[in-house]
Every structure is written in structure tokens, then in C-alpha cells.
C-alpha atoms as a PDB file:
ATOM      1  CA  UNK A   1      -1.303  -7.337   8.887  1.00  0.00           C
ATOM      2  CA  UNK A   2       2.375  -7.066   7.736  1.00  0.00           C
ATOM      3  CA  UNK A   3       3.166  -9.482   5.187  1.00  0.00           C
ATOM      4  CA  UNK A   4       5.728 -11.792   6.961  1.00  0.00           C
ATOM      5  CA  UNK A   5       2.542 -12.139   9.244  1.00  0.00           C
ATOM      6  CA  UNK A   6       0.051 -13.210   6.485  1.00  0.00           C
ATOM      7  CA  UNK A   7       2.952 -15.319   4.796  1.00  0.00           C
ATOM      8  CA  UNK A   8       3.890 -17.224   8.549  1.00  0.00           C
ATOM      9  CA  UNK A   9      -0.271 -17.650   9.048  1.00  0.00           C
ATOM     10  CA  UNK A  10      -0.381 -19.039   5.406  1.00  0.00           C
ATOM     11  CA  UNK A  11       2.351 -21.426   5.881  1.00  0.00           C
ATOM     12  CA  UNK A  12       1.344 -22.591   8.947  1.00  0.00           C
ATOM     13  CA  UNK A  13      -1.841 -23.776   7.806  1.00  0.00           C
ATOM     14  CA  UNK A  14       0.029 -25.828   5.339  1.00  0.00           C
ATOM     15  CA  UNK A  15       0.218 -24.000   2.021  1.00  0.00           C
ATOM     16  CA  UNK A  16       3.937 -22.976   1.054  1.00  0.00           C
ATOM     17  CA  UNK A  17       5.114 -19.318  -0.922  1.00  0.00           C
ATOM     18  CA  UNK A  18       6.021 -20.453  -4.349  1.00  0.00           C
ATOM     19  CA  UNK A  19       7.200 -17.266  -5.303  1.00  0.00           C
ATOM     20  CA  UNK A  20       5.980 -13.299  -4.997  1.00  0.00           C
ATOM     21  CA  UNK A  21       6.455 -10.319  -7.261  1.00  0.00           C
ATOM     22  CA  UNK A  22       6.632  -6.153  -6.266  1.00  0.00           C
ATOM     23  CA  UNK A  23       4.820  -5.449  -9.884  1.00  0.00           C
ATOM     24  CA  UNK A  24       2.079  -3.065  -7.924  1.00  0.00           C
ATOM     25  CA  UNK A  25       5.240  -1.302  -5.743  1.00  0.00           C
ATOM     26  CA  UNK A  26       4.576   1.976  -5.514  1.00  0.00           C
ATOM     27  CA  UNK A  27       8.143   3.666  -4.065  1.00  0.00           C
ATOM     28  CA  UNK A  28       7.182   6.958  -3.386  1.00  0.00           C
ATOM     29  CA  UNK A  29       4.453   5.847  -1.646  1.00  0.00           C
ATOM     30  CA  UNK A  30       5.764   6.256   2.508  1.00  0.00           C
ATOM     31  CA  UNK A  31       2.609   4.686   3.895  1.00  0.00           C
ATOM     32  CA  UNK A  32       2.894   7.070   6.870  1.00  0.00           C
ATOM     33  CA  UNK A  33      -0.253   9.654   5.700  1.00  0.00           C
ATOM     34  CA  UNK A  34      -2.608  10.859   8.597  1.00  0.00           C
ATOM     35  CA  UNK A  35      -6.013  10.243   6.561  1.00  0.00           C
ATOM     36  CA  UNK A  36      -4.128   6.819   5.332  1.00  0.00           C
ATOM     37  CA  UNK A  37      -4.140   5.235   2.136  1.00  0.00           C
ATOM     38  CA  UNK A  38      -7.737   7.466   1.239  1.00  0.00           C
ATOM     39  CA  UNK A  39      -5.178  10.290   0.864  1.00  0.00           C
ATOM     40  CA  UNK A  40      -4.110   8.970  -2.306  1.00  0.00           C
ATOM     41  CA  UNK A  41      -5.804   9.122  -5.436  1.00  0.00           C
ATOM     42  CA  UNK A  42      -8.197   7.926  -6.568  1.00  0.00           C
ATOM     43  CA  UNK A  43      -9.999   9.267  -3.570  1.00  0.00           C
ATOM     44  CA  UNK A  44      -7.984  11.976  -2.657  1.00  0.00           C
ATOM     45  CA  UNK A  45      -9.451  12.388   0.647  1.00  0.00           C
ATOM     46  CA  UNK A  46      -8.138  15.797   1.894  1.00  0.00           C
ATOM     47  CA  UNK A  47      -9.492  17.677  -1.016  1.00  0.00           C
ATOM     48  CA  UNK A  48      -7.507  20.372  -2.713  1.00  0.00           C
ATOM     49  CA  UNK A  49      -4.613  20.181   0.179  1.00  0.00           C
ATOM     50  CA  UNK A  50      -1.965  18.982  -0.643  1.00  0.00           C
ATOM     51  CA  UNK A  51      -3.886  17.501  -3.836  1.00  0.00           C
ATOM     52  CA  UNK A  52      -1.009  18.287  -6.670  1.00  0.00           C
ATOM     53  CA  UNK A  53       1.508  16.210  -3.819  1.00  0.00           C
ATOM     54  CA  UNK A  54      -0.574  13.054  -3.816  1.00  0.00           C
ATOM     55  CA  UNK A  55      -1.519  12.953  -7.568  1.00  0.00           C
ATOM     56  CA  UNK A  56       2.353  13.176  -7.572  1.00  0.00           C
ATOM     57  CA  UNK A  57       3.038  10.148  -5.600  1.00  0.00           C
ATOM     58  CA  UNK A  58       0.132   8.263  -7.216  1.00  0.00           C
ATOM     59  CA  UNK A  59      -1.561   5.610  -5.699  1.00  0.00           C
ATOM     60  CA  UNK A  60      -0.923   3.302  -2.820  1.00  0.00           C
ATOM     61  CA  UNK A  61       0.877   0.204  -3.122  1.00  0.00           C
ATOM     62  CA  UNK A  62      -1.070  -0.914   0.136  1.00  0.00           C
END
């Protein structure tokens, strides 16, 4: 769920955004990973592939 969804759902039941912070951003995280955010560490899901690029990027922000 994007977060203008969960934000419009939110409102709409009556509660109202007060304010909202990008502390755990992650930007070189692209979100766009074929074994998704388990790619990342800490799971590091495709092994050694790749494993030096992921540790890189770090965890996702997701």
C-alpha cells in the first residue's frame, strides 16, 4: 500500500497527519529488486550474488 493510500484510508476514518519524518530513508535503496526487500541485508536473500552490492546499499527503507 503506497503511503498517500494508507494516509487517505487513515484520514478518512477520521484521524488527521500531524506531521511525518524520512529519519529511516534509505536513498540508495531503488525498491525495484527481483527477490524484493529480502535482498537486502539483513537477510541477504540471494546469497553471495551480488552480496558486496546490497551490503553496499544497506537496508530497505520499506
Amino acid at each position: 500500500m503506497s503511503e498517500d493510500g494508507v494516509i487517505a484510508a487513515v484520514e478518512k476514518a477520521g484521524f488527521k497527519l500531524a506531521g511525518k519524518s524520512e529519519i529511516n530513508s534509505n536513498p540508495k535503496d531503488t525498491k525495484d529488486y527481483s527477490g524484493g526487500v529480502w535482498t537486502l541485508p539483513p537477510t541477504l536473500s540471494q546469497g553471495q550474488k551480488d552480496r558486496q552490492r546490497f551490503l553496499t546499499i544497506g537496508e530497505s527503507d520499506v
